[in-house]
N, C-alpha and C. Protein backbone atom coordinates (compact mmCIF):
# COMPACT_ATOMS: atom_id res chain seq x y z
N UNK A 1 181.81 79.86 -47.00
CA UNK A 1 183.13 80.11 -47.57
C UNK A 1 183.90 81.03 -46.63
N UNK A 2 185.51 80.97 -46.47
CA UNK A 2 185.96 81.77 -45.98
C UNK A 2 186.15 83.20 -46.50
N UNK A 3 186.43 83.93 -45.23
CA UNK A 3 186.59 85.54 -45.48
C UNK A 3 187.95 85.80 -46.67
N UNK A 4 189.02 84.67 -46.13
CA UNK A 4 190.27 84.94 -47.01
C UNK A 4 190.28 84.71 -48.29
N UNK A 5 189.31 83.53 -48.56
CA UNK A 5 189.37 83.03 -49.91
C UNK A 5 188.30 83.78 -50.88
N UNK A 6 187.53 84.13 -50.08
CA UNK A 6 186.74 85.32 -50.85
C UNK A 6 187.08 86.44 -51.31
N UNK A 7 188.14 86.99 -50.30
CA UNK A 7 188.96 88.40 -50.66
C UNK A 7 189.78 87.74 -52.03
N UNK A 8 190.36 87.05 -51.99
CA UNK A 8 191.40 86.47 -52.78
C UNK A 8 190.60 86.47 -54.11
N UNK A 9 189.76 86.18 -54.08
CA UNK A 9 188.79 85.49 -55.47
C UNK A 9 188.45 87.78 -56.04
N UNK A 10 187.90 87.95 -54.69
CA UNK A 10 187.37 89.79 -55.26
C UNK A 10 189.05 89.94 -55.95
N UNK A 11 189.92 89.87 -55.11
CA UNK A 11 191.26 90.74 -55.49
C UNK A 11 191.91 90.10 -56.98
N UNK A 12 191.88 88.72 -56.54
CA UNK A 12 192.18 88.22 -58.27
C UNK A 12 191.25 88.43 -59.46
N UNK A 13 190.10 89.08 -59.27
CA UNK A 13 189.20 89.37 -60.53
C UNK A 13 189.57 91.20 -60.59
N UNK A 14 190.04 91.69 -59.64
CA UNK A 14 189.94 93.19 -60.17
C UNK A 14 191.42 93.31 -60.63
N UNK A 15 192.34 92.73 -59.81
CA UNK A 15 194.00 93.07 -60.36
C UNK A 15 194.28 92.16 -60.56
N UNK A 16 194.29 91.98 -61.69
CA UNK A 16 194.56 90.30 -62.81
C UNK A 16 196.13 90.42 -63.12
N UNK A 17 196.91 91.49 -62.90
CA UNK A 17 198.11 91.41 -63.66
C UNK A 17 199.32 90.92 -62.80
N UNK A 18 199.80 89.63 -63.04
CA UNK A 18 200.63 89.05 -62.87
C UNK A 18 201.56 89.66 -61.45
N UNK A 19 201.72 91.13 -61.45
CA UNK A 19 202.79 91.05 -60.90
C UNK A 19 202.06 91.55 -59.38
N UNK A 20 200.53 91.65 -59.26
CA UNK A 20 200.07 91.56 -58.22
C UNK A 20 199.47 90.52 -57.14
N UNK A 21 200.20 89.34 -58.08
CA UNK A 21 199.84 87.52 -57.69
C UNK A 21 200.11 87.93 -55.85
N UNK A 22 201.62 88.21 -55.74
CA UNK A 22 202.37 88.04 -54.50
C UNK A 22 201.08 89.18 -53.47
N UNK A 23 200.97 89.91 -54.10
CA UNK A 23 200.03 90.92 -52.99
C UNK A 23 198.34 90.66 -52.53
N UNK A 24 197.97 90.12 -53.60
CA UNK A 24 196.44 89.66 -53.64
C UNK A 24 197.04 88.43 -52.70
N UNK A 25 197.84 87.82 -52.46
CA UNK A 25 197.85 86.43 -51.56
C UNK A 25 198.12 86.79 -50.15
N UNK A 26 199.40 87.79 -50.26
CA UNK A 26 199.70 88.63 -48.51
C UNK A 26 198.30 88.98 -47.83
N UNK A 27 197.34 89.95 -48.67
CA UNK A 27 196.35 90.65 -48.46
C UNK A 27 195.18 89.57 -47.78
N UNK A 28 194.61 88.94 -48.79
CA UNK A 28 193.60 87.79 -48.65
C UNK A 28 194.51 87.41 -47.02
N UNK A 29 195.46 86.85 -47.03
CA UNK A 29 195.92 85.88 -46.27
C UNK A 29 195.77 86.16 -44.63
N UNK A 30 195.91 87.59 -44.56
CA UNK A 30 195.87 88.36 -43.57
C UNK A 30 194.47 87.31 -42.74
N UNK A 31 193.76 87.82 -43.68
CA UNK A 31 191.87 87.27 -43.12
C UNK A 31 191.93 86.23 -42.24
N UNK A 32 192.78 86.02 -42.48
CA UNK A 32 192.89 84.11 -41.98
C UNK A 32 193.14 84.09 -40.60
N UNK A 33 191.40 83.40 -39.88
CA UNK A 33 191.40 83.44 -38.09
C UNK A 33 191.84 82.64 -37.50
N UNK A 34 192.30 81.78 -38.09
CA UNK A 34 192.88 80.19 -37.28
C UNK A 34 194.08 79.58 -37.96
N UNK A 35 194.42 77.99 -37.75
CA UNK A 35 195.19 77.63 -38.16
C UNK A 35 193.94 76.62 -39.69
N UNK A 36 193.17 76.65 -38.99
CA UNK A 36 192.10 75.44 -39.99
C UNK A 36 191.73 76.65 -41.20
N UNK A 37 191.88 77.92 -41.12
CA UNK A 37 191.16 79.09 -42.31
C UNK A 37 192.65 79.04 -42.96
N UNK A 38 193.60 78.78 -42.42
CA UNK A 38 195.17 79.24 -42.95
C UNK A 38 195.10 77.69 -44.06
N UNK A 39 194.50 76.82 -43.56
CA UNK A 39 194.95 75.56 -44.41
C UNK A 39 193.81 75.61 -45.58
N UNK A 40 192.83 75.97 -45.48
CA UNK A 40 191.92 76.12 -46.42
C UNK A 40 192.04 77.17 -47.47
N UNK A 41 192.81 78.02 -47.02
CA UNK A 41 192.89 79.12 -47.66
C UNK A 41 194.42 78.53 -48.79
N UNK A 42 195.19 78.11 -48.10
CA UNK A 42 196.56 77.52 -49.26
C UNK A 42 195.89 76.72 -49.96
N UNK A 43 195.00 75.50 -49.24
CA UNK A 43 194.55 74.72 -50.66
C UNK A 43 193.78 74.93 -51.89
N UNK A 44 193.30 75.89 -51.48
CA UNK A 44 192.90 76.91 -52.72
C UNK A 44 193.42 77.49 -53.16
N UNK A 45 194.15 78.21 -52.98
CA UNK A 45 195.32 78.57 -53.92
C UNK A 45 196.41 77.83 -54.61
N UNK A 46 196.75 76.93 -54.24
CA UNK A 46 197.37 75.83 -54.76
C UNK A 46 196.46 74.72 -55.94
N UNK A 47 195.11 75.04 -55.55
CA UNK A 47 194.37 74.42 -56.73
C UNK A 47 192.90 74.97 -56.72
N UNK A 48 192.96 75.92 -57.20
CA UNK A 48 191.43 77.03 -56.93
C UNK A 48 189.98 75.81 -57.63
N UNK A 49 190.79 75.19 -58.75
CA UNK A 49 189.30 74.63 -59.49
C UNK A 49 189.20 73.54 -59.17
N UNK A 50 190.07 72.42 -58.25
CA UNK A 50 189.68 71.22 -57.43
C UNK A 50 190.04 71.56 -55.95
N UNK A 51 189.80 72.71 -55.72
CA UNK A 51 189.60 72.78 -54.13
C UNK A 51 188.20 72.37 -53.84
N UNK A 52 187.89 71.47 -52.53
CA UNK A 52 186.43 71.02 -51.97
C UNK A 52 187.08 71.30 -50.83
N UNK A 53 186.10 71.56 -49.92
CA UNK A 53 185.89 71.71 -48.22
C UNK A 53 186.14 70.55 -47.63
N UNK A 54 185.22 69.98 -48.17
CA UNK A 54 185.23 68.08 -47.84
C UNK A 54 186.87 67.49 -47.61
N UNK A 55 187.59 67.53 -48.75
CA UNK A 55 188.66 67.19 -49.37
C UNK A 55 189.70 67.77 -48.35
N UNK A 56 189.72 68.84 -47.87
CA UNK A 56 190.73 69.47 -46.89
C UNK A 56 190.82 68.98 -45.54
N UNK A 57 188.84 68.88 -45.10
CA UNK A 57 188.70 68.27 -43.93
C UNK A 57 188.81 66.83 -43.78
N UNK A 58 188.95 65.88 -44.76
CA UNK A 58 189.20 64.74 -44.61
C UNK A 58 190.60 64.11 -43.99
N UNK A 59 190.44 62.98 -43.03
CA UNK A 59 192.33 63.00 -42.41
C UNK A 59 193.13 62.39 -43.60
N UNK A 60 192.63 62.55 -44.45
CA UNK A 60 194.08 61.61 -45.66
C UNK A 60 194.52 63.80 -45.87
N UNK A 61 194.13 64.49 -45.79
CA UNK A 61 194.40 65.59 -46.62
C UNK A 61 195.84 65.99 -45.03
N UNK A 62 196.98 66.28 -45.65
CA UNK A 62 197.87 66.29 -44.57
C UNK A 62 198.76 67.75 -44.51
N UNK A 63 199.13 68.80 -44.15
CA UNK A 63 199.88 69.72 -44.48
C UNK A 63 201.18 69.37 -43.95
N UNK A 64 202.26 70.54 -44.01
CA UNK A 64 203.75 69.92 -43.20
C UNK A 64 203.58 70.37 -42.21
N UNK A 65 202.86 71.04 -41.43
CA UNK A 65 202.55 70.97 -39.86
C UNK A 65 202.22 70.01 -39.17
N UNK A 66 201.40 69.17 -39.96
CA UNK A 66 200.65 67.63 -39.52
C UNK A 66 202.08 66.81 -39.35
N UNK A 67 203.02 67.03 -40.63
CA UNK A 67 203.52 65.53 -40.71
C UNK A 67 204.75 66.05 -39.10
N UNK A 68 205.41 66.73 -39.47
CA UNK A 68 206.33 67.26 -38.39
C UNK A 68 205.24 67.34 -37.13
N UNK A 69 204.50 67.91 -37.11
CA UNK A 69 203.51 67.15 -35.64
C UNK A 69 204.01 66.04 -35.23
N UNK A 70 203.79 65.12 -36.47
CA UNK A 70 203.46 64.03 -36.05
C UNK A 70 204.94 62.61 -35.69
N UNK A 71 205.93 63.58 -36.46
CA UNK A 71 207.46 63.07 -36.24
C UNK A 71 208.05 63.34 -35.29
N UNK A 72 208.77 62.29 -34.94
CA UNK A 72 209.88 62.67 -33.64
C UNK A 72 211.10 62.88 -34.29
N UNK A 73 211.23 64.10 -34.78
CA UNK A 73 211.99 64.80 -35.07
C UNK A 73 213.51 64.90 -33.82
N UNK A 74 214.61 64.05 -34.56
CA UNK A 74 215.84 64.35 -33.26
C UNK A 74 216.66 64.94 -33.52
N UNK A 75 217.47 65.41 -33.00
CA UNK A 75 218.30 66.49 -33.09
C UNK A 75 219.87 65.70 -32.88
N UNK A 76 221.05 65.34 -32.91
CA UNK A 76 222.16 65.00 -32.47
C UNK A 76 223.05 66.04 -32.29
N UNK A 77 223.52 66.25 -31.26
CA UNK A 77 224.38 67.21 -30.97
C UNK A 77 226.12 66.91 -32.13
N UNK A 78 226.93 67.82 -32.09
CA UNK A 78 228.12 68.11 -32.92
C UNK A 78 228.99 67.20 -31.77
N UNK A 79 229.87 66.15 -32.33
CA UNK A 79 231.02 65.28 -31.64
C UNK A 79 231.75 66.87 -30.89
N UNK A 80 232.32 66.10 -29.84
CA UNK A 80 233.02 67.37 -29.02
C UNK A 80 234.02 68.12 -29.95
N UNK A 81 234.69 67.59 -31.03
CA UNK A 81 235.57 67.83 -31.40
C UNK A 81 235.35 68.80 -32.71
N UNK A 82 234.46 69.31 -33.25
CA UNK A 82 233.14 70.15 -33.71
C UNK A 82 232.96 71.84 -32.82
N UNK A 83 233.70 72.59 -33.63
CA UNK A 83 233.58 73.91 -33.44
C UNK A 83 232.71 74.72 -33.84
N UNK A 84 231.17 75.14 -33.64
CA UNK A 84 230.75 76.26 -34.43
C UNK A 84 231.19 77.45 -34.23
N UNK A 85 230.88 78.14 -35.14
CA UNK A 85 231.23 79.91 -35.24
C UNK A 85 230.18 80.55 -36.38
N UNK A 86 229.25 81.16 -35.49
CA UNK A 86 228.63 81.72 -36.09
C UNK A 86 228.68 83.14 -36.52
N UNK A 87 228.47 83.85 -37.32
CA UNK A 87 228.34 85.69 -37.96
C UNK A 87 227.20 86.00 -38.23
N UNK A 88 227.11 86.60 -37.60
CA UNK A 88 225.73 87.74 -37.79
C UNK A 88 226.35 89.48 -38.66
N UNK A 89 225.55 89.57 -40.00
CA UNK A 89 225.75 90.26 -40.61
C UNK A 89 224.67 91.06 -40.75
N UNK A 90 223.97 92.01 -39.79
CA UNK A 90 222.46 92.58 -39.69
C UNK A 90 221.41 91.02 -39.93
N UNK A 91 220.89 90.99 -40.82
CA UNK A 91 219.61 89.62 -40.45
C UNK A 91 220.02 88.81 -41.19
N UNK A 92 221.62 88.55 -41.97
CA UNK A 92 222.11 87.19 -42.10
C UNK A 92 222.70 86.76 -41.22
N UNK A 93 222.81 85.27 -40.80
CA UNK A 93 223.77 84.49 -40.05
C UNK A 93 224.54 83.39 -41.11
N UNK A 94 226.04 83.86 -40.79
CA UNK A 94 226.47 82.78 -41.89
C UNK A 94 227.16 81.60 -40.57
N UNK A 95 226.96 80.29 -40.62
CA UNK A 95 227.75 79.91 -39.56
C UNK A 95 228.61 78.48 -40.27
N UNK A 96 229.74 78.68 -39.73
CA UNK A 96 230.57 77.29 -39.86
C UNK A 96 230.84 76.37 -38.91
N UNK A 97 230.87 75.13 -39.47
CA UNK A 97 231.26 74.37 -38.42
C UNK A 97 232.61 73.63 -38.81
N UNK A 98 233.74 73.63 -37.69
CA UNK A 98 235.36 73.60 -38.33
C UNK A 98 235.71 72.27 -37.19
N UNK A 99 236.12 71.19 -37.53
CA UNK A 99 236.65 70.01 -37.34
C UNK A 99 237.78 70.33 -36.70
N UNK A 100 237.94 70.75 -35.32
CA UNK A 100 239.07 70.96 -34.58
C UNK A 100 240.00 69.93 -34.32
N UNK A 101 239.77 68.61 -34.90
CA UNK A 101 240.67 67.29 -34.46
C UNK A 101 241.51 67.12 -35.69
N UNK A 102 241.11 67.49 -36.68
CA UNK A 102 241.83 67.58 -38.24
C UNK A 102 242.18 68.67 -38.78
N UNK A 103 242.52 69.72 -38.50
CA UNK A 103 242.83 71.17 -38.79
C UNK A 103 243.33 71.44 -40.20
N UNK A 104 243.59 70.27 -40.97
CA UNK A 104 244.52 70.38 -41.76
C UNK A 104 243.26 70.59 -42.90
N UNK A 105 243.23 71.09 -43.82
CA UNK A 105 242.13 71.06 -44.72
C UNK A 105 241.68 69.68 -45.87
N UNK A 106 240.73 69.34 -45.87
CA UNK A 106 240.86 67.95 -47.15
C UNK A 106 241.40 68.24 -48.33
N UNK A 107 241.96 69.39 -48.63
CA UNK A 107 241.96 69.50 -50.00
C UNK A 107 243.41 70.23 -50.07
N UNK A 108 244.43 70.64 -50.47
CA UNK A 108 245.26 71.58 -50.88
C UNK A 108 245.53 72.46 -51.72
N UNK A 109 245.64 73.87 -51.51
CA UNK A 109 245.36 75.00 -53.20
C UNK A 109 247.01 74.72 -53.84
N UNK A 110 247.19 74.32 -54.15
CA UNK A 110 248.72 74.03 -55.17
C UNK A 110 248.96 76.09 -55.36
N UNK A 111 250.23 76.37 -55.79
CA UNK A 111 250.52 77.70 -56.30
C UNK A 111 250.44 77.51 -57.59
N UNK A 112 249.78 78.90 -58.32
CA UNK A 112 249.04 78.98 -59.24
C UNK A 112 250.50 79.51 -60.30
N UNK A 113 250.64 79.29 -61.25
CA UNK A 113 251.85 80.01 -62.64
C UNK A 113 250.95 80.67 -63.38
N UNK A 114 251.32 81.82 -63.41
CA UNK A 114 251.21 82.69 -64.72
C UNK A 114 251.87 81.95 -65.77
N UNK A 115 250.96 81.74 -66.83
CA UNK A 115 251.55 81.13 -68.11
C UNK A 115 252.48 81.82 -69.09
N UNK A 116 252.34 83.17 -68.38
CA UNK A 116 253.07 84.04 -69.69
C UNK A 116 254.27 83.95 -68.71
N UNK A 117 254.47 83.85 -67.33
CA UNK A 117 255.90 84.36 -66.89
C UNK A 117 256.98 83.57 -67.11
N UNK A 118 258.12 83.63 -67.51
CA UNK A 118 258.96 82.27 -67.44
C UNK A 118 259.05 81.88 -66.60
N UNK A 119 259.50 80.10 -66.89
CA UNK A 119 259.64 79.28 -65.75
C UNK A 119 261.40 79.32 -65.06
């Protein structure tokens, strides 16, 4: 058995309370020496009482590392006419991308009436 999934199993029998789920998983997870202990270790946690060894190591058992491995993933660049602008706000990035050939917006805000003011 692995080192991670063992910690995981000690840590989930001594701090059972709910709100230490997220920490008993960081902790355990640490353990984890490879990429093959990292996959064994999620599938047990994702299903502790039909996890098998067998079952993980078999090639039908697939993670999203496998499938994106295994895709040719393409990329298409933005038509020239395709402006980004990105913002960095400390560790958000908000970025837009603005249609420089149509400037005009799809939509129009009409002016808004106060219902109480007269017309």
């Amino acid at each position: 058995m692995f080192r991670s999934i063992e910690k995981f199993k000690e840590l989930y029998s001594s701090r059972t309370d709910p709100k230490f789920w997220a920490d008993n998983i960081v902790e355990s997870s640490r353990l984890c020496k490879d990429d093959q202990e990292t996959k064994h270790f999620y599938a047990y946690i994702i299903d502790p009482h039909g996890y098998k060894y067998a079952n993980v190591e078999s090639s039908e058992y697939r993670t999203l590392g496998d499938v994106t491995n295994d895709t040719d993933i393409r990329h298409e660049p933005y038509p020239a006419y395709m402006e980004t602008q990105v913002f960095k706000n400390g560790n958000e990035y908000t970025i837009y991308n603005k249609n420089t050939q149509n400037p005009t917006p799809l939509h129009s805000v009409e002016e808004e009436h106060d219902e109480k003011s007269p017309l």
